[in-house]
C-alpha atoms as a PDB file:
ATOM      1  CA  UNK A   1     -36.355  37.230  31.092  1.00  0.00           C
ATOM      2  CA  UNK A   2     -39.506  39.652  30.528  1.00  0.00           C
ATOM      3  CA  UNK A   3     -43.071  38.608  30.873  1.00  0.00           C
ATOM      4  CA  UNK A   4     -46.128  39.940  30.039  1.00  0.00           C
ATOM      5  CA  UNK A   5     -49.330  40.733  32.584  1.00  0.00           C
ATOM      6  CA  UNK A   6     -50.905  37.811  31.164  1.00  0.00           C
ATOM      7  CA  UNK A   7     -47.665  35.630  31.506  1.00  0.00           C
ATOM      8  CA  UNK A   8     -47.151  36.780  35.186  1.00  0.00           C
ATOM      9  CA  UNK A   9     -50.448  36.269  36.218  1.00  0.00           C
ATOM     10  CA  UNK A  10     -50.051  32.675  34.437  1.00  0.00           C
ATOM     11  CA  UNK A  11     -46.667  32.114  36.537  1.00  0.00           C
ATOM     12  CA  UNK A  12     -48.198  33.674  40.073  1.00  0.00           C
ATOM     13  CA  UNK A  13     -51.711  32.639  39.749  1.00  0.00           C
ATOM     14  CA  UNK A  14     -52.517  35.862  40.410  1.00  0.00           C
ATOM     15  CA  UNK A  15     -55.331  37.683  38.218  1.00  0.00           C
ATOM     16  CA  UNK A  16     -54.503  40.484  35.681  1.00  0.00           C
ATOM     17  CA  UNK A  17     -57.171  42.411  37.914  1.00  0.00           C
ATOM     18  CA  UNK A  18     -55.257  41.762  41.203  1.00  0.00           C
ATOM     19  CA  UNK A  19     -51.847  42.504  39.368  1.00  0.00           C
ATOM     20  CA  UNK A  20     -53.327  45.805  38.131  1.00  0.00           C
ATOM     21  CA  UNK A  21     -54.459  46.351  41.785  1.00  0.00           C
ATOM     22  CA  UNK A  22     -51.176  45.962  43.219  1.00  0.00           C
ATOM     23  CA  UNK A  23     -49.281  48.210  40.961  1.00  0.00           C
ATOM     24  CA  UNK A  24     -51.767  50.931  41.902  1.00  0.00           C
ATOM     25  CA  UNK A  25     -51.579  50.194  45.470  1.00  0.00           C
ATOM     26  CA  UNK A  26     -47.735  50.753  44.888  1.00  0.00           C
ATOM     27  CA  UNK A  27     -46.811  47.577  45.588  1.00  0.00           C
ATOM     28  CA  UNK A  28     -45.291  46.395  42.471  1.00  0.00           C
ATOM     29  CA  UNK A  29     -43.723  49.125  39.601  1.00  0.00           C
ATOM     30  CA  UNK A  30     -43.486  46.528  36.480  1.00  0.00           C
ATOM     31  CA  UNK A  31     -41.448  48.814  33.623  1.00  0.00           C
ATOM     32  CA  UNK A  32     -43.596  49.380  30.209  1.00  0.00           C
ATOM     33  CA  UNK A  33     -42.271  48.886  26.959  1.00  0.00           C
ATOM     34  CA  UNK A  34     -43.173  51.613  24.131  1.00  0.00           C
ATOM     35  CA  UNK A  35     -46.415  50.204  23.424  1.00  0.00           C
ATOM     36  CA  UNK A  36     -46.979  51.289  27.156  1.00  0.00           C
ATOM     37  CA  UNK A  37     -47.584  47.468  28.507  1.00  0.00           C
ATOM     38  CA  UNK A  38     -46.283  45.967  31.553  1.00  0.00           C
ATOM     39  CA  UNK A  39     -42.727  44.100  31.284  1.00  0.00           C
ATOM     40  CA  UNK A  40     -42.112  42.335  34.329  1.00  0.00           C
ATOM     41  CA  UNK A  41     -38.701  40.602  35.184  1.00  0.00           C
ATOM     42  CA  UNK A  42     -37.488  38.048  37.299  1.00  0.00           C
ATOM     43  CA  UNK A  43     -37.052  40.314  40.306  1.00  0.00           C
ATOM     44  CA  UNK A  44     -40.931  41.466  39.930  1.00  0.00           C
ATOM     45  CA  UNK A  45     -41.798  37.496  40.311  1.00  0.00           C
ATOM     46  CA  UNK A  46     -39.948  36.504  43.008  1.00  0.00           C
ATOM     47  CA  UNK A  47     -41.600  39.962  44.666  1.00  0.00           C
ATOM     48  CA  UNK A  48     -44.959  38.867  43.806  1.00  0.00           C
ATOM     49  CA  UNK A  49     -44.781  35.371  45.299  1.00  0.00           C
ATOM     50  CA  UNK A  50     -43.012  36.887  48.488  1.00  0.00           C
ATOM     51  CA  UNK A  51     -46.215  39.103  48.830  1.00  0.00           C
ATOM     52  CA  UNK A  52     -48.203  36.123  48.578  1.00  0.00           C
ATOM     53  CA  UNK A  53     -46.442  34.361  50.926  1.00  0.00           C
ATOM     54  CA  UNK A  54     -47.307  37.522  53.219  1.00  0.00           C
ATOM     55  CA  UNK A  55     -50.313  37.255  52.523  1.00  0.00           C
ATOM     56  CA  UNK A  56     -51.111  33.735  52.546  1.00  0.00           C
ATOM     57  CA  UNK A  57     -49.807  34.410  56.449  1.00  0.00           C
ATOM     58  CA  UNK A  58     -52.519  36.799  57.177  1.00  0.00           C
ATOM     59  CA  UNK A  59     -50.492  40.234  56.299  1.00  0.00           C
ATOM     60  CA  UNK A  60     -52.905  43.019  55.548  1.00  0.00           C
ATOM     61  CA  UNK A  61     -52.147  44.928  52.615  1.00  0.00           C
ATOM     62  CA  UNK A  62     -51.625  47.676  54.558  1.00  0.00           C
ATOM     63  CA  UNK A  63     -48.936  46.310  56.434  1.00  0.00           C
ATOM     64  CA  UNK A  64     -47.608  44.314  52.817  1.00  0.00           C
ATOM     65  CA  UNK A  65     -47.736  48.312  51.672  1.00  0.00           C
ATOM     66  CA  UNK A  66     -45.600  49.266  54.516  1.00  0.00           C
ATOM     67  CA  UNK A  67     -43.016  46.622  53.740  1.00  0.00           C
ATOM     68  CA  UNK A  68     -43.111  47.699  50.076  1.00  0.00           C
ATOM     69  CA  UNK A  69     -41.876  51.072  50.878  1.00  0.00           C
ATOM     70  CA  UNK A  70     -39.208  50.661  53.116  1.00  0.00           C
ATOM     71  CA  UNK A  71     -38.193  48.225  50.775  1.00  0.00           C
ATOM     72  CA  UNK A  72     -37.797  50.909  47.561  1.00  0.00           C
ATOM     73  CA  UNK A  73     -35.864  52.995  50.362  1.00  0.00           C
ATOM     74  CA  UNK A  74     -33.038  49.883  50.709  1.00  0.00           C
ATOM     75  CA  UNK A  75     -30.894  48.618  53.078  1.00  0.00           C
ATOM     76  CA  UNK A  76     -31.299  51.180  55.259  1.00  0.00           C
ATOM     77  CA  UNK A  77     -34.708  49.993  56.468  1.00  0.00           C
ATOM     78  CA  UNK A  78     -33.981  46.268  57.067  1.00  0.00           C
ATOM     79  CA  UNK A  79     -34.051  46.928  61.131  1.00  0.00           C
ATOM     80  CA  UNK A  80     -37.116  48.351  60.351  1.00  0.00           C
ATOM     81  CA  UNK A  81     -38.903  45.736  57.777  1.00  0.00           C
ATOM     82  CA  UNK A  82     -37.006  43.218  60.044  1.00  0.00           C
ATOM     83  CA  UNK A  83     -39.199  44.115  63.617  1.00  0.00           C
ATOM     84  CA  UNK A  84     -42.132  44.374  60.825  1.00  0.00           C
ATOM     85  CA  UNK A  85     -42.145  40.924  60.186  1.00  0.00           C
ATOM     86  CA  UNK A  86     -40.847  39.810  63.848  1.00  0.00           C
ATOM     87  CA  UNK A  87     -44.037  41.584  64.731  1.00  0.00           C
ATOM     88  CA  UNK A  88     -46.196  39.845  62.263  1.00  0.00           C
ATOM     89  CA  UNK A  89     -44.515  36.167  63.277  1.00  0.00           C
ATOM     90  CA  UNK A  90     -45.300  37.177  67.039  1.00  0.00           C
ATOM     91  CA  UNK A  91     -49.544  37.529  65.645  1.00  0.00           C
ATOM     92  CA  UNK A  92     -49.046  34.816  63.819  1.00  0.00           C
ATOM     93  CA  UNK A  93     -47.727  32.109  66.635  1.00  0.00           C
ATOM     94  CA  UNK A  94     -50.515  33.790  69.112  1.00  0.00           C
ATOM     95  CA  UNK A  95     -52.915  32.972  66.277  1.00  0.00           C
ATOM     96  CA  UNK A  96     -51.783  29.125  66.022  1.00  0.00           C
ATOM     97  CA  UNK A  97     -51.654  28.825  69.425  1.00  0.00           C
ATOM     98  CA  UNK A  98     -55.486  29.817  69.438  1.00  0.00           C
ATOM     99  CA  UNK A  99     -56.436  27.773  66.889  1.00  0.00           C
ATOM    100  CA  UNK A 100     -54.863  24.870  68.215  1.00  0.00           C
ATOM    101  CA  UNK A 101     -56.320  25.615  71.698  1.00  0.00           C
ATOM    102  CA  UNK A 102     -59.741  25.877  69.609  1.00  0.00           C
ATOM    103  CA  UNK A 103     -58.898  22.553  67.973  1.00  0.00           C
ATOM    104  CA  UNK A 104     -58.186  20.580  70.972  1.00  0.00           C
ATOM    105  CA  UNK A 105     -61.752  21.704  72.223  1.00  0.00           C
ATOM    106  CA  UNK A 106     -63.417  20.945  69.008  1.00  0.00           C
ATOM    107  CA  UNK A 107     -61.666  17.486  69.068  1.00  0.00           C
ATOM    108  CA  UNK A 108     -62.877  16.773  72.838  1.00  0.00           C
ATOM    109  CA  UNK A 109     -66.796  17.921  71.881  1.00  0.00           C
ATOM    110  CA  UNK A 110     -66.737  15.087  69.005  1.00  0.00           C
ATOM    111  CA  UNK A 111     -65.237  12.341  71.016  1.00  0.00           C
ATOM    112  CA  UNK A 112     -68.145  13.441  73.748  1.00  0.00           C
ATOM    113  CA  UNK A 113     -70.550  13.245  71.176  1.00  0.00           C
ATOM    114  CA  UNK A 114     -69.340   9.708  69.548  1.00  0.00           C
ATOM    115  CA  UNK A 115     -69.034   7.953  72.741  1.00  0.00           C
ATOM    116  CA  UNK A 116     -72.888   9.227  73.433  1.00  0.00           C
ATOM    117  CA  UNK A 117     -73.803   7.689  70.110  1.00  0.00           C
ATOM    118  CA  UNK A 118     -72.345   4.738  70.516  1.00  0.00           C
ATOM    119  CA  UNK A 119     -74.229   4.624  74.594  1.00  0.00           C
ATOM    120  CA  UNK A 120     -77.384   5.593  72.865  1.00  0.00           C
ATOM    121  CA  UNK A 121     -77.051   2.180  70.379  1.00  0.00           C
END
């Protein structure tokens, strides 16, 4: 199945702007047909919503970039995008563990500030 930028960004959610982005950050290479638009396929999607996925985990592009290339190089980088993503799990789970740290605080400074509300009734 082929799509069209407008299609893809209709099926990702993604903007035509952002999709134009990433192909010129190299991080997707849709095909053009010989009017010279985009065609992407099925593969291109499922890409796309793995990038978002990276994203929506706080992956810079940078690092999203990084991945993208040793992926076009194949198999013979997954050790490598493998310890890229262990790495970015590892800042992730310190980054929940913050924020959860944060939370528990947060949640103590309202309870302090109910039960003075309630004394001050």
């Amino acid at each position: 199945m082929h799509y069209s930028i407008g299609k893809m960004s209709e099926l990702t959610k993604l903007s035509i702007h952002t999709l134009r982005y990433y192909e010129k950050e190299g991080l997707i290479a849709p095909k053009r047909d010989d009017g010279n638009r985009r065609i992407y396929n099925q593969s291109d999607y499922r890409w796309l919503q793995f990038i978002q996925r990276l994203k929506k985990v706080g992956m810079p592009i940078k690092e999203i970039r990084r991945y993208s290339d040793l992926r076009l190089k194949g198999d013979v980088t997954y050790s490598e995008r493998l310890e890229l993503l262990k790495s970015h799990l590892n800042l992730l789970d310190s980054n929940i563990d913050s924020l959860l740290k944060n939370r528990e605080k947060l949640v103590e400074k309202i309870a302090f500030y109910e039960k003075e509300i309630d004394r001050l009734k």
